[in-house]
N, C-alpha and C. Protein backbone atom coordinates (compact mmCIF):
# COMPACT_ATOMS: atom_id res chain seq x y z
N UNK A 1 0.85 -1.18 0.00
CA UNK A 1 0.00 0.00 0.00
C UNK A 1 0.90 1.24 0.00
N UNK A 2 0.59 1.92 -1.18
CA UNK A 2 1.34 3.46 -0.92
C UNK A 2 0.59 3.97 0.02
N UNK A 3 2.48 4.60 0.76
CA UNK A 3 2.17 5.69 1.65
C UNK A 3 2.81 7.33 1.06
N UNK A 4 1.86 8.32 1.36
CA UNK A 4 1.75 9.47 0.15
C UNK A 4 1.86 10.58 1.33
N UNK A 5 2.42 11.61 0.87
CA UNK A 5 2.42 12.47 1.40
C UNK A 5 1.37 13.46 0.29
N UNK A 6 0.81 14.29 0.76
CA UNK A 6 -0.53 14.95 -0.13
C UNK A 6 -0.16 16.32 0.31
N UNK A 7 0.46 17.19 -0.71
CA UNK A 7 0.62 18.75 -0.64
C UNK A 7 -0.27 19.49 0.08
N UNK A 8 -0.10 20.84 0.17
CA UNK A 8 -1.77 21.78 -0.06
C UNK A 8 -2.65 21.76 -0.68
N UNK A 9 -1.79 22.27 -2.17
CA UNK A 9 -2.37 22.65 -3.24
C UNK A 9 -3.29 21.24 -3.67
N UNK A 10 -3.37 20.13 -2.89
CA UNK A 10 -4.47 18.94 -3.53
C UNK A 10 -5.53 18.87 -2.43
N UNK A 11 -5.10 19.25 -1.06
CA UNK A 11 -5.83 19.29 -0.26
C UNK A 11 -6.81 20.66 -0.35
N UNK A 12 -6.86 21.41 -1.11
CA UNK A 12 -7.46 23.01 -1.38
C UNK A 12 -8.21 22.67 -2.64
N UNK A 13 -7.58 21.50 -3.71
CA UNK A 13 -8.28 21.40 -4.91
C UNK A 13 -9.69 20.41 -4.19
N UNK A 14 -9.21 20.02 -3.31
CA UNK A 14 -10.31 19.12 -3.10
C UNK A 14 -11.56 19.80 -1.84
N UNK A 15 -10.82 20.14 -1.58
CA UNK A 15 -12.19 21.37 0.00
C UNK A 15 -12.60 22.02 -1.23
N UNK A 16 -11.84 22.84 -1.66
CA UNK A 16 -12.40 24.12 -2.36
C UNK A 16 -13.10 23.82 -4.05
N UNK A 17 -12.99 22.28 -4.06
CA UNK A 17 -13.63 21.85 -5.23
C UNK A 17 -13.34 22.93 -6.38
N UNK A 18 -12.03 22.89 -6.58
CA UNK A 18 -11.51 23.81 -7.73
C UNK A 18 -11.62 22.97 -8.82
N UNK A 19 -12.24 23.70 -9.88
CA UNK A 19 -12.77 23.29 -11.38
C UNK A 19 -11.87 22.27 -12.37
N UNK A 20 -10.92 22.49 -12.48
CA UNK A 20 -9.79 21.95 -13.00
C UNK A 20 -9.20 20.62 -12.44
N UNK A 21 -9.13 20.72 -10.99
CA UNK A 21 -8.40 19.44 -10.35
C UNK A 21 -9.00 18.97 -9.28
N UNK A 22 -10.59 18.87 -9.00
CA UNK A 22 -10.95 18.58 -8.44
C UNK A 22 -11.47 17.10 -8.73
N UNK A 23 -11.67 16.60 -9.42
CA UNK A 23 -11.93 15.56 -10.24
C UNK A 23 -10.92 14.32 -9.67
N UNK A 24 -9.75 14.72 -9.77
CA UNK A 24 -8.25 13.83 -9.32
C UNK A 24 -8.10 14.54 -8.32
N UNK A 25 -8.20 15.31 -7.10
CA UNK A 25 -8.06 15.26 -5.96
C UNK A 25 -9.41 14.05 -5.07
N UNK A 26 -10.33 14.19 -5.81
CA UNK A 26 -11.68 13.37 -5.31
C UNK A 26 -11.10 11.86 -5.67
N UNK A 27 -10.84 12.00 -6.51
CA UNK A 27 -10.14 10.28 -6.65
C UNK A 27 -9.53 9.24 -5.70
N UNK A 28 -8.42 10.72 -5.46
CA UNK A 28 -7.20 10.40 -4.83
C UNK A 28 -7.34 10.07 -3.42
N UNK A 29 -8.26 10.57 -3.07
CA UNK A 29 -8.71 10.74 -1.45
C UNK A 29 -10.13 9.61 -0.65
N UNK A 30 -10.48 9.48 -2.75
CA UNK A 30 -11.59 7.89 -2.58
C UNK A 30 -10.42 6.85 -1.99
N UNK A 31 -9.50 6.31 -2.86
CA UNK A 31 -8.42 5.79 -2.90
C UNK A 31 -7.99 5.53 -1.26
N UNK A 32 -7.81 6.60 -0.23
CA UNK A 32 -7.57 6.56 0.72
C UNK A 32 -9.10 5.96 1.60
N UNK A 33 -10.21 6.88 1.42
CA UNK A 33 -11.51 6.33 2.25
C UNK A 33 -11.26 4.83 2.04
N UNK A 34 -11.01 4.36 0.75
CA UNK A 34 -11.41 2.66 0.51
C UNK A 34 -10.23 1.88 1.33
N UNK A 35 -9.10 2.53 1.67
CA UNK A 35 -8.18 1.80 1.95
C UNK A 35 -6.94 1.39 1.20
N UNK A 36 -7.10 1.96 -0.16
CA UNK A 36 -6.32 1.20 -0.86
C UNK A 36 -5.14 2.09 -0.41
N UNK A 37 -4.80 2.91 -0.61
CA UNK A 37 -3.50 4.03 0.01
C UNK A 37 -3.38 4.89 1.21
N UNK A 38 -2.19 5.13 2.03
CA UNK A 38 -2.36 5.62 3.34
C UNK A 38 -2.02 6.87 2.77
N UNK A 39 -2.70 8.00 3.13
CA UNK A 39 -2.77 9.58 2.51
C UNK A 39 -1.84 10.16 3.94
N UNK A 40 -1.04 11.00 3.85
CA UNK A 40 -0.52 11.70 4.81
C UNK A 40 -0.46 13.39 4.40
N UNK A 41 -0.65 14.29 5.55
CA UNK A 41 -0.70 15.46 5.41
C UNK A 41 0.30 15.97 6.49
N UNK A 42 1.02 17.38 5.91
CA UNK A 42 1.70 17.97 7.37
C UNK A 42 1.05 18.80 8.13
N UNK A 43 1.67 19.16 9.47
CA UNK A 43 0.58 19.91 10.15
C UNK A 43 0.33 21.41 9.77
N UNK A 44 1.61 21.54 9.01
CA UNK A 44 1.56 23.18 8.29
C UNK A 44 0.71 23.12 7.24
N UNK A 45 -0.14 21.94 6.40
CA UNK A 45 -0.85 21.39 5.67
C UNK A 45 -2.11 22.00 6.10
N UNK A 46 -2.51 21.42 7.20
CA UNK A 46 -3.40 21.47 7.72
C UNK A 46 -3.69 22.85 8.50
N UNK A 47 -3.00 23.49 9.12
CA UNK A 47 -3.07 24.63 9.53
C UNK A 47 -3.04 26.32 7.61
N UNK A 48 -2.61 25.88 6.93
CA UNK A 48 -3.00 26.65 5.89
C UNK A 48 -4.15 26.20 5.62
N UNK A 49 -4.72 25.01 5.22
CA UNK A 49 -5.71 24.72 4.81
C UNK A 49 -7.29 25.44 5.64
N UNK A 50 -6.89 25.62 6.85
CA UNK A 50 -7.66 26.39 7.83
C UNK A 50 -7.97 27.33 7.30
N UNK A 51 -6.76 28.36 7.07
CA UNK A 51 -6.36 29.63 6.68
C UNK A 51 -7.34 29.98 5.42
N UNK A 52 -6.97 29.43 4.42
CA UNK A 52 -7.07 29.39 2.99
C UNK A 52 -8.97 29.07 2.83
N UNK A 53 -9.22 28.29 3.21
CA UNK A 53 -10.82 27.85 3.65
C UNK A 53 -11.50 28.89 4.51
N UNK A 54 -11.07 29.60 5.12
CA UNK A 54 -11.82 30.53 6.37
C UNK A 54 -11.93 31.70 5.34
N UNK A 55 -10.87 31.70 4.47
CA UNK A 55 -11.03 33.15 3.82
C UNK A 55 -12.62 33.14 3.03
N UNK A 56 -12.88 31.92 2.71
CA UNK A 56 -14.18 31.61 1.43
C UNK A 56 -15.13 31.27 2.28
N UNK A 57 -14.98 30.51 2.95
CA UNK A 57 -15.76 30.06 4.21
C UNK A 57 -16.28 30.65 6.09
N UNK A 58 -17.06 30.67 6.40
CA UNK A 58 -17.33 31.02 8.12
C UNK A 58 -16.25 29.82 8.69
N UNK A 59 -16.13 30.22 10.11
CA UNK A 59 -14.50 29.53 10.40
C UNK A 59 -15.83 28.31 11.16
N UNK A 60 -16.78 28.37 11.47
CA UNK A 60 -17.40 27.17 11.77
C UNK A 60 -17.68 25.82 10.79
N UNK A 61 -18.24 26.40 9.30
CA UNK A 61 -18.09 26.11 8.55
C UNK A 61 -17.06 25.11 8.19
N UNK A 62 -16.06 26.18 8.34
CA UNK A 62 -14.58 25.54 7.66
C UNK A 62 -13.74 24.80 8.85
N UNK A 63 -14.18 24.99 10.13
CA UNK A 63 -13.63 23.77 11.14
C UNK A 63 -15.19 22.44 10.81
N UNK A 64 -16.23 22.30 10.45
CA UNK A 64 -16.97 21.18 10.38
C UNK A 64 -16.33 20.48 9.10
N UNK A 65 -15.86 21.14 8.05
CA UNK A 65 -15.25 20.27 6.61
C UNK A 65 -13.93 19.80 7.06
N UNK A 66 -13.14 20.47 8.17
CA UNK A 66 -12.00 20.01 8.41
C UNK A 66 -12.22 18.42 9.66
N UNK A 67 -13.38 18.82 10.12
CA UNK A 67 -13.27 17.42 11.04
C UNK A 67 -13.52 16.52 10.16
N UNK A 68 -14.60 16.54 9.14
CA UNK A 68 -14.59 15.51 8.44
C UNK A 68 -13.40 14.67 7.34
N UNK A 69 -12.47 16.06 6.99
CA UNK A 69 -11.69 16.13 5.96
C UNK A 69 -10.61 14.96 6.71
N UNK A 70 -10.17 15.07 7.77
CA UNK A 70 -8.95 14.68 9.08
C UNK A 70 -9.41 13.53 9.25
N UNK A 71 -10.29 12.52 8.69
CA UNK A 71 -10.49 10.95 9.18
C UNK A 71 -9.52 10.33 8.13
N UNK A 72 -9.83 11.57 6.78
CA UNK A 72 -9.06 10.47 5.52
C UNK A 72 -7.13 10.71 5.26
N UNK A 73 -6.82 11.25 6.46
CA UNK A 73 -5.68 12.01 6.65
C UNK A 73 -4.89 11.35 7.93
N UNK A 74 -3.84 11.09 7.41
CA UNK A 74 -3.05 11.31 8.99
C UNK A 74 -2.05 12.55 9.15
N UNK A 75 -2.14 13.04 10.10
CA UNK A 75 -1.68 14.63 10.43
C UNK A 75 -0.56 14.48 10.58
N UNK A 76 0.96 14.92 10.44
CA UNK A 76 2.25 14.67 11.07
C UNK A 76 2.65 15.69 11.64
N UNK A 77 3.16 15.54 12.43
CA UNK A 77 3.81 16.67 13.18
C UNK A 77 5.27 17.10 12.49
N UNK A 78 5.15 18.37 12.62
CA UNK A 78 6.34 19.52 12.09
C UNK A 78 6.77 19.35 13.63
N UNK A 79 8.51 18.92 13.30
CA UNK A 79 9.10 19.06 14.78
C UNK A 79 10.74 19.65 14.53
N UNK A 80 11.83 19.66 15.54
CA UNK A 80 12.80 20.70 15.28
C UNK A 80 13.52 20.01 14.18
N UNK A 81 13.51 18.35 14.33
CA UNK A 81 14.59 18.35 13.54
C UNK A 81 14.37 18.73 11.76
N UNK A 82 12.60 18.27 11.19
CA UNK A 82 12.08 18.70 9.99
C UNK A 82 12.02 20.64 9.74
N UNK A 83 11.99 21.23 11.09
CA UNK A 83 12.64 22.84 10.75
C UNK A 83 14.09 22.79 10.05
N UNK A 84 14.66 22.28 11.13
CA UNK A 84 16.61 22.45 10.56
C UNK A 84 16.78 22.02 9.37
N UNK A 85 16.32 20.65 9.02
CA UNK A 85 16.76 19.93 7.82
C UNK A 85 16.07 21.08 6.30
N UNK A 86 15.02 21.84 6.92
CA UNK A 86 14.03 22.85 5.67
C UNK A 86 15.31 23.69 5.71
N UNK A 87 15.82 24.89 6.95
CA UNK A 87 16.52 25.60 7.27
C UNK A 87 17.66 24.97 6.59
N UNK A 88 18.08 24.27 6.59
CA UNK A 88 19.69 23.80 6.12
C UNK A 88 19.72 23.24 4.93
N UNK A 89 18.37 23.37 4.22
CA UNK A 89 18.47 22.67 2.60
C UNK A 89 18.68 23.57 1.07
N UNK A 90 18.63 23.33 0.16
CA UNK A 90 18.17 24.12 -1.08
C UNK A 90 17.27 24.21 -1.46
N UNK A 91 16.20 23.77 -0.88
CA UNK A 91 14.61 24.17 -1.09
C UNK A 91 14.49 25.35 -1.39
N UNK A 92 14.24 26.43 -2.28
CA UNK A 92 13.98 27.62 -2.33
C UNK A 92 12.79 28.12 -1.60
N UNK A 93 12.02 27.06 -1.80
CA UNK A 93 10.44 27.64 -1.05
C UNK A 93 11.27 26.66 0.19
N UNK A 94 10.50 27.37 1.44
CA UNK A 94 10.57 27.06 2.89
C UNK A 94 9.33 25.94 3.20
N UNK A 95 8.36 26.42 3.28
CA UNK A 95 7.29 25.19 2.98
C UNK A 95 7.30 23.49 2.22
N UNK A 96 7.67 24.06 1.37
CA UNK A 96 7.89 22.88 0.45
C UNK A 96 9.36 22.03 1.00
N UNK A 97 10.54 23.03 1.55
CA UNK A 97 11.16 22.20 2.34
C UNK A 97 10.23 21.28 3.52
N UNK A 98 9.66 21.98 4.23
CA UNK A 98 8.40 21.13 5.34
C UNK A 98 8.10 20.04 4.80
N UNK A 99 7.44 19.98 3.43
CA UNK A 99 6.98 19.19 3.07
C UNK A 99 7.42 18.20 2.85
N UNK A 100 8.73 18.35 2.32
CA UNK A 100 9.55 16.98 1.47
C UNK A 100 10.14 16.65 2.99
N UNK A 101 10.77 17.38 3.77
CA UNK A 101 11.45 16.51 5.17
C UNK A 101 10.54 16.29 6.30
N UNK A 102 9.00 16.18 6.23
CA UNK A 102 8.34 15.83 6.49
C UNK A 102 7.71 14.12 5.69
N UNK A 103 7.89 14.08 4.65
CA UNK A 103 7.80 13.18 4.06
C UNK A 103 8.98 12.22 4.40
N UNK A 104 10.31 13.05 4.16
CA UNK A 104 11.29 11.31 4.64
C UNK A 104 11.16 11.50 5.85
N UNK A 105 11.47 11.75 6.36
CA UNK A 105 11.39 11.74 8.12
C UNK A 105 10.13 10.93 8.88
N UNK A 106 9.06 10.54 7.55
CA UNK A 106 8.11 9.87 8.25
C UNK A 106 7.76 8.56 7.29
N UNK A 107 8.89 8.24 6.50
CA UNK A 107 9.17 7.31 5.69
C UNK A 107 8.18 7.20 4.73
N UNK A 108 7.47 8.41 4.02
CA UNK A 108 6.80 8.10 3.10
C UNK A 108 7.13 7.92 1.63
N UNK A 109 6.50 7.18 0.62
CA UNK A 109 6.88 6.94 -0.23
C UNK A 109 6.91 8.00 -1.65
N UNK A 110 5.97 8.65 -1.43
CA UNK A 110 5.65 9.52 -2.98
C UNK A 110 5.43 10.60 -2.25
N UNK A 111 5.23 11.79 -3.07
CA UNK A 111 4.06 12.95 -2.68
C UNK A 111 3.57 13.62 -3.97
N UNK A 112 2.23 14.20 -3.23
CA UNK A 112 1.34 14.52 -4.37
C UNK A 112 1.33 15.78 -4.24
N UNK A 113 1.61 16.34 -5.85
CA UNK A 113 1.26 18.13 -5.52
C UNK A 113 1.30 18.34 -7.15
N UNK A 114 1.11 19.88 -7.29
CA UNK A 114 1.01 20.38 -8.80
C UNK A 114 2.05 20.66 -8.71
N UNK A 115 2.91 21.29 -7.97
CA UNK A 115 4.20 22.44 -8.41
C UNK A 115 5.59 21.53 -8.25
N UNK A 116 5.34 20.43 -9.32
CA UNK A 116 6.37 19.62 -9.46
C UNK A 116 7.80 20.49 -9.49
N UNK A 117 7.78 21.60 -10.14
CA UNK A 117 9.10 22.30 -10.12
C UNK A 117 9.83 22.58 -8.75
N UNK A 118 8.82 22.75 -7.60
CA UNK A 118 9.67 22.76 -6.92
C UNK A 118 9.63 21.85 -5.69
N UNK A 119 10.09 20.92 -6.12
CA UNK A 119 10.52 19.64 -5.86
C UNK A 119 11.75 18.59 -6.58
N UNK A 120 12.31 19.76 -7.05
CA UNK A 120 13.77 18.97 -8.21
C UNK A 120 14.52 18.33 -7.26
N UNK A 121 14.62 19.11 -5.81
CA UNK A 121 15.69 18.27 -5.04
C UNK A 121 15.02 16.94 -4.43
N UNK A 122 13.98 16.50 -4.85
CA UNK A 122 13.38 15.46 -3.92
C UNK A 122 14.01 13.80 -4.58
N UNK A 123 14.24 12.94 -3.36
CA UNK A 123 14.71 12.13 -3.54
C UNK A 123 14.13 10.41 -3.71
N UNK A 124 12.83 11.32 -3.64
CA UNK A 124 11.25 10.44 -3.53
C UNK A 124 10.61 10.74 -4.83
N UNK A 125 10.04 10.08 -5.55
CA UNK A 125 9.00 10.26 -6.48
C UNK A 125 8.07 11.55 -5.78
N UNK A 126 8.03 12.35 -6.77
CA UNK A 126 7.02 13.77 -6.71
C UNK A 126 6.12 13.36 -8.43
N UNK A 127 4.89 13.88 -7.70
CA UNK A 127 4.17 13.88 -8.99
C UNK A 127 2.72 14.48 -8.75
N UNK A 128 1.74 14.52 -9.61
CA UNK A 128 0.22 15.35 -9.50
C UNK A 128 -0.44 13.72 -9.43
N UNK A 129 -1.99 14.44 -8.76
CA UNK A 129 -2.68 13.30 -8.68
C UNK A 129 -2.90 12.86 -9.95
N UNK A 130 -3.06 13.54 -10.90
CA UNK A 130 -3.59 12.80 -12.23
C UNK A 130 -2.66 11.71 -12.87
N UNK A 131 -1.04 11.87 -12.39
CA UNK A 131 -0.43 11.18 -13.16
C UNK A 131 -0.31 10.16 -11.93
N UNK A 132 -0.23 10.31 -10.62
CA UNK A 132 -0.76 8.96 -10.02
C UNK A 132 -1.81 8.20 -10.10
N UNK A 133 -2.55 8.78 -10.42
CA UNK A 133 -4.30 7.85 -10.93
C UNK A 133 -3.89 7.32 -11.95
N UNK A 134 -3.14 7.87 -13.01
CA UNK A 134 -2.76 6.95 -14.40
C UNK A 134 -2.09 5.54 -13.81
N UNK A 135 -0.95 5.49 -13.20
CA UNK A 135 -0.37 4.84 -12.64
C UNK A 135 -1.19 3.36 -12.17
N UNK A 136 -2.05 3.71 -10.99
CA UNK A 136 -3.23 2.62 -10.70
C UNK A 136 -4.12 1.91 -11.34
């Protein structure tokens, strides 16, 4: 069973049912409800996703889609040593460092996002949900 680390930007296509990639974020996250793949999110994941949702949404609102959203998720914790390793890398984006040393650090296998570019330094398969759905 893949274990996935799942960006923002798929976790936002899929709350915010964005037109374009919502289709393969809904997939991707069936995939997880059924069991077939363990979906992982970071906690800076999850805390933008708050952010980003409250702006479109009432924050009651957007904490009831998040309890439901968090069954098909496991949350990881951002801790010092995934700061340093972001802090001490070539990640240009800071986040996306989070993301990727959040991902090895919790031995996951892939991660899912659109902004494949910045992810050149990753040492894990990076890719979009659509071209993982091809895959399956």
């Amino acid at each position: 069973m893949d274990k996935i680390l799942v960006d923002t930007n798929i976790v936002i296509d899929l709350l915010s049912k964005r037109k374009e990639f919502y289709k393969s974020a809904s997939r991707l996250f069936t995939l997880s409800e059924n069991k077939k793949i363990k979906l992982a999110i970071s906690s800076l994941t999850f805390a933008n996703t708050f952010y980003l949702l409250s702006k479109e949404l009432d924050t009651a609102k957007t904490k009831e889609i998040l309890r439901i959203f968090k069954l098909l998720v496991k949350i990881l914790p951002m801790d010092d040593k995934i700061i340093d390793l972001s802090l001490n890398s070539d990640f240009k984006d800071f986040e996306d460092a989070i993301q990727y040393y959040t991902a090895i650090e919790n031995k996951l296998e892939i991660i899912i996002t659109r902004s494949l570019k910045d992810f050149k330094l990753s040492k894990i398969p990076v890719m979009t949900a659509s071209d993982y759905l091809a895959m399956k």
